[in-house]
Protein backbone atom coordinates (compact mmCIF):
# COMPACT_ATOMS: atom_id res chain seq x y z
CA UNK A 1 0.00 0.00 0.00
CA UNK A 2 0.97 3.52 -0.26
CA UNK A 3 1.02 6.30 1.53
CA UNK A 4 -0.46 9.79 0.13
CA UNK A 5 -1.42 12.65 2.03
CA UNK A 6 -1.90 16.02 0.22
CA UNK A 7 -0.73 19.10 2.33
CA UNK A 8 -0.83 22.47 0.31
CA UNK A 9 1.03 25.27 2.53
CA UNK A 10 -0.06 27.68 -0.39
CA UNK A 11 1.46 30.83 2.20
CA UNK A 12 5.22 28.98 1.80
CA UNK A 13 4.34 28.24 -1.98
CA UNK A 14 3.79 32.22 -2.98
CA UNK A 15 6.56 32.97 -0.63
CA UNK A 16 8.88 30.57 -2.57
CA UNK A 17 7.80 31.42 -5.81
CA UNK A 18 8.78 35.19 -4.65
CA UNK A 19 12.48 34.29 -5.44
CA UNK A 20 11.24 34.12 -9.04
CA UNK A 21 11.74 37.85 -9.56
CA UNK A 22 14.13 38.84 -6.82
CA UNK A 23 16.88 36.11 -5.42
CA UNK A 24 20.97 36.81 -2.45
CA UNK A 25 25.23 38.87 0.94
CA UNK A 26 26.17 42.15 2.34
CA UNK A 27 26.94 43.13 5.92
CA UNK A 28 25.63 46.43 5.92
CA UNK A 29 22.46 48.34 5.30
CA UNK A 30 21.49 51.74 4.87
CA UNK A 31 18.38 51.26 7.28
CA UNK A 32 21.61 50.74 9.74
CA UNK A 33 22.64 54.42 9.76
CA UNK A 34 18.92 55.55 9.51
CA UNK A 35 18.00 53.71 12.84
CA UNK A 36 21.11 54.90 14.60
CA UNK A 37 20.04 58.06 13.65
CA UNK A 38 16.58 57.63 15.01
CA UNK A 39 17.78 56.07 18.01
CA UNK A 40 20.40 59.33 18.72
CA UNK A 41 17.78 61.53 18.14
CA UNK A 42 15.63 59.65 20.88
CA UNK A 43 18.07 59.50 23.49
CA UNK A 44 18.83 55.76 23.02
CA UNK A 45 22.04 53.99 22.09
CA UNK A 46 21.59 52.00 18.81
CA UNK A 47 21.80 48.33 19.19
CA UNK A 48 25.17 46.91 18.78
CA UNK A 49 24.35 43.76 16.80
CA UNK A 50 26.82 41.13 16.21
CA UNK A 51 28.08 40.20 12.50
CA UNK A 52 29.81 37.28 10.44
CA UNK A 53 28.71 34.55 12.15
CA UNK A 54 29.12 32.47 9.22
CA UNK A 55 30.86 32.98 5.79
CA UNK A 56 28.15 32.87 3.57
CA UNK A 57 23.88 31.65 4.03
CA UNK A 58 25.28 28.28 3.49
CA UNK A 59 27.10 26.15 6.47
CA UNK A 60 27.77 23.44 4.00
CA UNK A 61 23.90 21.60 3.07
CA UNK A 62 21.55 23.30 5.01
CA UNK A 63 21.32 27.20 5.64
CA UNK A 64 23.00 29.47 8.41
CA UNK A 65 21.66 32.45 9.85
CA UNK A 66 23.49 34.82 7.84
CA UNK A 67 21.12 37.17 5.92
CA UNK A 68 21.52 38.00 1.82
CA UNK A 69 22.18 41.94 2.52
CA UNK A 70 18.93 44.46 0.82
CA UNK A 71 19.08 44.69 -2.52
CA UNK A 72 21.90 41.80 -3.13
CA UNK A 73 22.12 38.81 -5.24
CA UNK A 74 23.63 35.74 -4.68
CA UNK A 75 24.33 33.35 -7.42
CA UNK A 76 24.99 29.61 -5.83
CA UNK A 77 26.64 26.95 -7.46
CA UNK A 78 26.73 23.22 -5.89
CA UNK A 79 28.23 20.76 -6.79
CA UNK A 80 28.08 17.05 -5.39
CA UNK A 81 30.69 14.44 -6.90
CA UNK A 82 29.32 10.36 -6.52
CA UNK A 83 31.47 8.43 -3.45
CA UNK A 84 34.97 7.71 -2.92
CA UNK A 85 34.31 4.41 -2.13
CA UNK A 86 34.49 2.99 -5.86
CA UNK A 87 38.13 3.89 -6.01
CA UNK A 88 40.54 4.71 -9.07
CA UNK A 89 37.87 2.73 -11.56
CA UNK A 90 35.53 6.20 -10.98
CA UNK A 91 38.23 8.27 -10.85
CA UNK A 92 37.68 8.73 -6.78
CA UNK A 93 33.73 9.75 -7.31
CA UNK A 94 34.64 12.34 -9.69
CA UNK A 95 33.16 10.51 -12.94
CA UNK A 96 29.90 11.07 -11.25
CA UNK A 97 28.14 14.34 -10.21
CA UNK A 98 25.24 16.36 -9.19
CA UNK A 99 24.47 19.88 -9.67
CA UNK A 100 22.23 22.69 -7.57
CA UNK A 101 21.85 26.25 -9.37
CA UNK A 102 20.45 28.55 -7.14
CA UNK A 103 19.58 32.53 -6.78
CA UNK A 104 19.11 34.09 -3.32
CA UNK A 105 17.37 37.30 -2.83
CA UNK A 106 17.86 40.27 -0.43
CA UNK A 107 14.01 41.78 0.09
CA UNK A 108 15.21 43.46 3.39
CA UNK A 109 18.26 42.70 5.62
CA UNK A 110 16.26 40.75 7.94
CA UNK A 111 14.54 38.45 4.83
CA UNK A 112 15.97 36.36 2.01
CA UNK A 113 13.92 34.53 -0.63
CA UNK A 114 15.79 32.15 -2.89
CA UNK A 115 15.14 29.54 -6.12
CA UNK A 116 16.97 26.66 -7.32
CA UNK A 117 17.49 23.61 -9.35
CA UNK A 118 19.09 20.67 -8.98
CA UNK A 119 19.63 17.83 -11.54
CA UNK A 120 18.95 14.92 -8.60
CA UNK A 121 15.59 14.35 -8.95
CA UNK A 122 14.97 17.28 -11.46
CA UNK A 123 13.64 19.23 -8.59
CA UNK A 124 12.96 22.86 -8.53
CA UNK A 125 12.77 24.37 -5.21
CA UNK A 126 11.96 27.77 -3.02
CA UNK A 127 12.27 29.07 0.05
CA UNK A 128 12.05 32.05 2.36
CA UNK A 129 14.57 32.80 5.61
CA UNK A 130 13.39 35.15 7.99
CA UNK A 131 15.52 36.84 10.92
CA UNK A 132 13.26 37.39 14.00
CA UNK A 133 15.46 37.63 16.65
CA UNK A 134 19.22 38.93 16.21
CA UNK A 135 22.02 38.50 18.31
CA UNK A 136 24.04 41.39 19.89
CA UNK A 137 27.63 42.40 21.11
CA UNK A 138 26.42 43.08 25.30
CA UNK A 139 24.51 39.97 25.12
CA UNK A 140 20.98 41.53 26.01
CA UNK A 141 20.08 39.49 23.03
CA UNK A 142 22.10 36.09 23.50
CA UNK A 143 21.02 34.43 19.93
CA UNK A 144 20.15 35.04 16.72
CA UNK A 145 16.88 33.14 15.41
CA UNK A 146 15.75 32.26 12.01
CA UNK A 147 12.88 30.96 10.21
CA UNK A 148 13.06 29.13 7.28
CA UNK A 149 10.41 27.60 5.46
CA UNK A 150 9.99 26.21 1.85
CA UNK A 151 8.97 23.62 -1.02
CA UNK A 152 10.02 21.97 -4.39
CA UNK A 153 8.54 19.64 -6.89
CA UNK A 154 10.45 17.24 -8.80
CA UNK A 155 9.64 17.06 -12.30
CA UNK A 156 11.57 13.33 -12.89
CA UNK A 157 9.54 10.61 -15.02
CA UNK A 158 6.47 9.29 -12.87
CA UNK A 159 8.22 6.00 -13.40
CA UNK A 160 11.30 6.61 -12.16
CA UNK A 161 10.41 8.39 -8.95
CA UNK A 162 7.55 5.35 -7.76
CA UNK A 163 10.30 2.94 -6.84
CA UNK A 164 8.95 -0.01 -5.35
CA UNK A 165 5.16 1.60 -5.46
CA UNK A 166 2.20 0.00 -6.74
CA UNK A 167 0.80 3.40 -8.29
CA UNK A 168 0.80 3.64 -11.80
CA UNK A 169 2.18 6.30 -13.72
CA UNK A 170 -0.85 7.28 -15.24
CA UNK A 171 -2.65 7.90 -11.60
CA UNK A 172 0.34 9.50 -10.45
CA UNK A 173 -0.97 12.98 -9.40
CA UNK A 174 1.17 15.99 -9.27
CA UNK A 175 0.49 16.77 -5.85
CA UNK A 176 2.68 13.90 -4.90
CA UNK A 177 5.63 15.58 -6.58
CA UNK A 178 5.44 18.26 -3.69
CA UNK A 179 7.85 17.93 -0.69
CA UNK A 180 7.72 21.20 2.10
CA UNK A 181 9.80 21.77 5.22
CA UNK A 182 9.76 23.98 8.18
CA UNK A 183 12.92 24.59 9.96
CA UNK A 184 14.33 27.28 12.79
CA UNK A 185 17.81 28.40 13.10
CA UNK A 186 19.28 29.03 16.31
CA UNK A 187 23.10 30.57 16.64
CA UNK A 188 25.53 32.33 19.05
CA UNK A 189 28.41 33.72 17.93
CA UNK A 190 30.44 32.83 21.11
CA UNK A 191 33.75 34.69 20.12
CA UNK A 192 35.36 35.73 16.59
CA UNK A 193 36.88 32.01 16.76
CA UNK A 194 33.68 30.04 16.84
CA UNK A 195 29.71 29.95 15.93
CA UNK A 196 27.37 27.63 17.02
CA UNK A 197 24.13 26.95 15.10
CA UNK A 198 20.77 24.43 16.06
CA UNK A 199 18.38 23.43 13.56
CA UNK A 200 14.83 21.73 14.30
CA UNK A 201 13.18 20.80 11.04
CA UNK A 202 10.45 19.94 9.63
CA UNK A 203 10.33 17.85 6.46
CA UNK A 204 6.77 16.82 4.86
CA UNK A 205 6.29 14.42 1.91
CA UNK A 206 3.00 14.15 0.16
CA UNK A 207 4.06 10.71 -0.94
CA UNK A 208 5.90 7.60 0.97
CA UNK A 209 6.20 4.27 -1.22
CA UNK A 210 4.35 2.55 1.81
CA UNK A 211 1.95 3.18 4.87
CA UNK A 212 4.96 2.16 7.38
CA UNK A 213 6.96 5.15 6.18
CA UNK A 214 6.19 8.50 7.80
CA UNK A 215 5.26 11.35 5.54
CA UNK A 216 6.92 14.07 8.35
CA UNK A 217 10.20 13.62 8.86
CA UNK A 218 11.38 15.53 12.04
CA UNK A 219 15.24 16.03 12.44
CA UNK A 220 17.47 18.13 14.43
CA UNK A 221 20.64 19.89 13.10
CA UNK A 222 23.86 20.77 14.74
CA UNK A 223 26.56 22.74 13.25
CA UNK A 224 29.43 25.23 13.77
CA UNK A 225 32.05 27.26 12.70
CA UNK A 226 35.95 27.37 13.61
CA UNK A 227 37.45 30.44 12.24
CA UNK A 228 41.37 29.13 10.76
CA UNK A 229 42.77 32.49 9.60
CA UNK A 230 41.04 35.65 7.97
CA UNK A 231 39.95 34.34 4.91
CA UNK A 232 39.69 30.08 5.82
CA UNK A 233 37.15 28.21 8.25
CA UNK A 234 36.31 25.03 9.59
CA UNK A 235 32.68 24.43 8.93
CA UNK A 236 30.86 20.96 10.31
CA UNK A 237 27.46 19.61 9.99
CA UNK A 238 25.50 16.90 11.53
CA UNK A 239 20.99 16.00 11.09
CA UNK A 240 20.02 13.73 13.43
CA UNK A 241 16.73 12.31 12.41
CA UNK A 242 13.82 11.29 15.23
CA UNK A 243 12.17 8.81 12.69
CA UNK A 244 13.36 7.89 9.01
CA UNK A 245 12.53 6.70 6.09
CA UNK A 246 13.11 3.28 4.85
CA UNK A 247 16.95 2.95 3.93
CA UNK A 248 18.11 6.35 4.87
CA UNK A 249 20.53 7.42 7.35
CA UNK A 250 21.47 10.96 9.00
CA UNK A 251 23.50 12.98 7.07
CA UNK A 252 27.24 14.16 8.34
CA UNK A 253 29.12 16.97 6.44
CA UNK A 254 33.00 18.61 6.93
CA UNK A 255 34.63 21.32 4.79
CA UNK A 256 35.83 24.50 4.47
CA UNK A 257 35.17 27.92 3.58
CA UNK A 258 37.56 29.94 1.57
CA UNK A 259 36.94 33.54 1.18
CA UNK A 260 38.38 35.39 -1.94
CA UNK A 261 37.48 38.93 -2.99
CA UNK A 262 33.74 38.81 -4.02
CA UNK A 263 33.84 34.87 -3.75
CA UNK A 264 33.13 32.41 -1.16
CA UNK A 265 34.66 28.95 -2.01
CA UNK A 266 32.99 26.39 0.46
CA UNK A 267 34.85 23.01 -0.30
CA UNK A 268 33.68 19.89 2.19
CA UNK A 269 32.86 16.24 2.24
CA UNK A 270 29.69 14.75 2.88
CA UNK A 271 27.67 11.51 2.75
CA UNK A 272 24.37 13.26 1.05
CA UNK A 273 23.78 13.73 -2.77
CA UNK A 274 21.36 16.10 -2.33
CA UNK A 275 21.15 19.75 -1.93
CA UNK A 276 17.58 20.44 -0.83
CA UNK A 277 15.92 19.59 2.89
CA UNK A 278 13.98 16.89 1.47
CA UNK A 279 17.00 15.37 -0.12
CA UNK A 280 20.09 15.48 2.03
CA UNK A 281 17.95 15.25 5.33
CA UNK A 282 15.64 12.85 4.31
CA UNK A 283 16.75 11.05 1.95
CA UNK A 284 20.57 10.35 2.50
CA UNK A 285 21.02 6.99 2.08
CA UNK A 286 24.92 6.45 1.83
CA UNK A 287 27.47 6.12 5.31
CA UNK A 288 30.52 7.19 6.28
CA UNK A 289 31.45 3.93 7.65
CA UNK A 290 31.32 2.30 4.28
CA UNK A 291 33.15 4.61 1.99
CA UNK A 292 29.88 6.10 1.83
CA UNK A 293 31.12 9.80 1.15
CA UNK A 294 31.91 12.62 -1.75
CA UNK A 295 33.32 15.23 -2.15
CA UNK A 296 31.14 18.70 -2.97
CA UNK A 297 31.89 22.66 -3.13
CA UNK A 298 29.42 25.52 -3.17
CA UNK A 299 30.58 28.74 -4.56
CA UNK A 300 28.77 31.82 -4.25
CA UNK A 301 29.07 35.38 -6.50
CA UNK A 302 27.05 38.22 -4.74
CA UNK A 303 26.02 41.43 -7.16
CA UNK A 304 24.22 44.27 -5.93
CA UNK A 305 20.87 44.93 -7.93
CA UNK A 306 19.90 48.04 -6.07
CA UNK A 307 22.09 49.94 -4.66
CA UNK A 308 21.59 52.14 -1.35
CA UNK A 309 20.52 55.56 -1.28
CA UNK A 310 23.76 56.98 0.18
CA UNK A 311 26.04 55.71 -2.85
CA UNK A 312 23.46 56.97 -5.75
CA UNK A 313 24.64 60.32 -6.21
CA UNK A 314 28.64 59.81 -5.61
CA UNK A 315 28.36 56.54 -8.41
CA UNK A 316 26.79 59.43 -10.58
CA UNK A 317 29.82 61.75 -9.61
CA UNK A 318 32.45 59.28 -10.82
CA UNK A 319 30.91 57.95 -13.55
């Protein structure tokens, strides 16, 4: 038998499909100066928030609580290479690969919508990370707290994605091609060395190949990281998941992140193929015990689509 239950979260849909005409990393914001100014001017001290907690939005799969900057764009490449474990005869996984192309989008400095597309699954996906709380330098905010929520639909052969099913292809209905999550972020910046970062989630699946598999995944995330030198950091992260599906198994990442000029190079190894929450949460089914793990990068390219108020008239100046 299988297992379908239809879920539309239509609010995390639009918000998704948002990214569509705006998608991504800037540390400062003209609203900055504008509330410091407000604050002066009302006898209070603006806050002193704490910044560069991460690298990039990215820890190395999943999202960190870093915020695309107002008006920026980040362009995301991932890339996934198939596992080590079959040696020289695949060229150490590199004869095999997966790809994520993805555009992040500053609306504010507190929220970042984003769009992508991977070639595992043919999935397209969306998603929209919200800062609510934000940690600062005296501590009279301890944290910094996200939400991000989201959804994608894989457009693979009806064949190819039933698996073991009994449903046909024919009364395969889209809504089973939908897959949503729900997932906070939770980080303190403990010193300029290290960042720590929590992550409940939430993963839904309108279709399971049986009724013994859950349709809601729930997981939680840990992750951190070690600052090496200016530009070079130690990144790690780790899903543990509360109930599974059949054949899966938690998914355990490692890298680096390598900052150069407008680039951030984040280089790593990890046992998941995918690059969506579904995917690499869900649905990792390789382990590190058996040779079950690849090497991946991310790089990300940040352009500014609309630039602040303050720099208008001196970019007119010099040009």
């Amino acid at each position: 038998m299988q297992s379908i239950r239809k879920h539309f979260f239509f609010p995390l849909f639009l918000s998704s499909l948002l990214g569509i005409s705006v998608p991504a990393l800037a540390q400062t914001d003209s609203t900055d100066d504008l509330s410091n100014m407000l604050a002066e001017s009302s006898g209070k001290a603006p806050k002193d928030y704490v910044y560069a907690s991460f690298k990039t939005t990215r820890l190395i799969n999943g999202h960190s609580i870093e915020q695309t900057g107002k008006g920026i764009l980040d362009f995301k490449i991932s890339h996934r290479f198939s596992t080590m474990s079959g040696g020289v005869h695949d060229f150490f996984g590199l004869d095999g690969a997966t790809i994520r192309l993805g555009l992040d989008y500053g609306i504010t400095k507190d929220i970042t919508v984003g769009i992508g597309r991977s070639s595992l699954y043919k999935e397209y996906d969306g998603f929209v990370n919200a800062r609510i709380l934000r940690q600062t330098k005296n501590d009279d905010m301890p944290i910094t707290l996200s939400y991000v929520g989201g959804m994608s639909i894989t457009s693979l052969e009806s064949s190819k994605l039933l698996g073991r099913s009994l449903v046909s292809p024919e009364k395969y209905p889209f809504s089973n091609r939908l897959y949503f999550f729900n997932q906070l972020l939770i980080a303190r910046k403990f010193n300029n060395l290290f960042t720590l970062q929590l992550m409940p989630t939430h993963v839904h699946y309108n279709f399971v190949n049986t009724d013994s598999e859950p349709n809601d995944i729930f997981a939680l995330g840990a992750g951190g990281r070690i600052k090496l030198n200016r530009r070079v950091s130690l990144n790690l992260e780790y899903y543990y998941q509360f109930n599974q599906l059949t054949g899966t198994s938690n998914s355990l990442s490692a890298g680096f992140d390598i900052e150069t000029g407008g680039h951030v190079f984040q280089l790593h190894f990890t046992n998941s193929m995918g690059m969506t929450e579904r995917t690499f949460i869900g649905q990792t089914t390789d382990k590190w015990s058996d040779g079950g793990f690849r090497f991946g990068f991310n790089i990300a390219r940040v352009f500014t689509i609309v630039k602040p108020k303050e720099f208008s008239k001196s970019g007119e100046k010099n040009w």
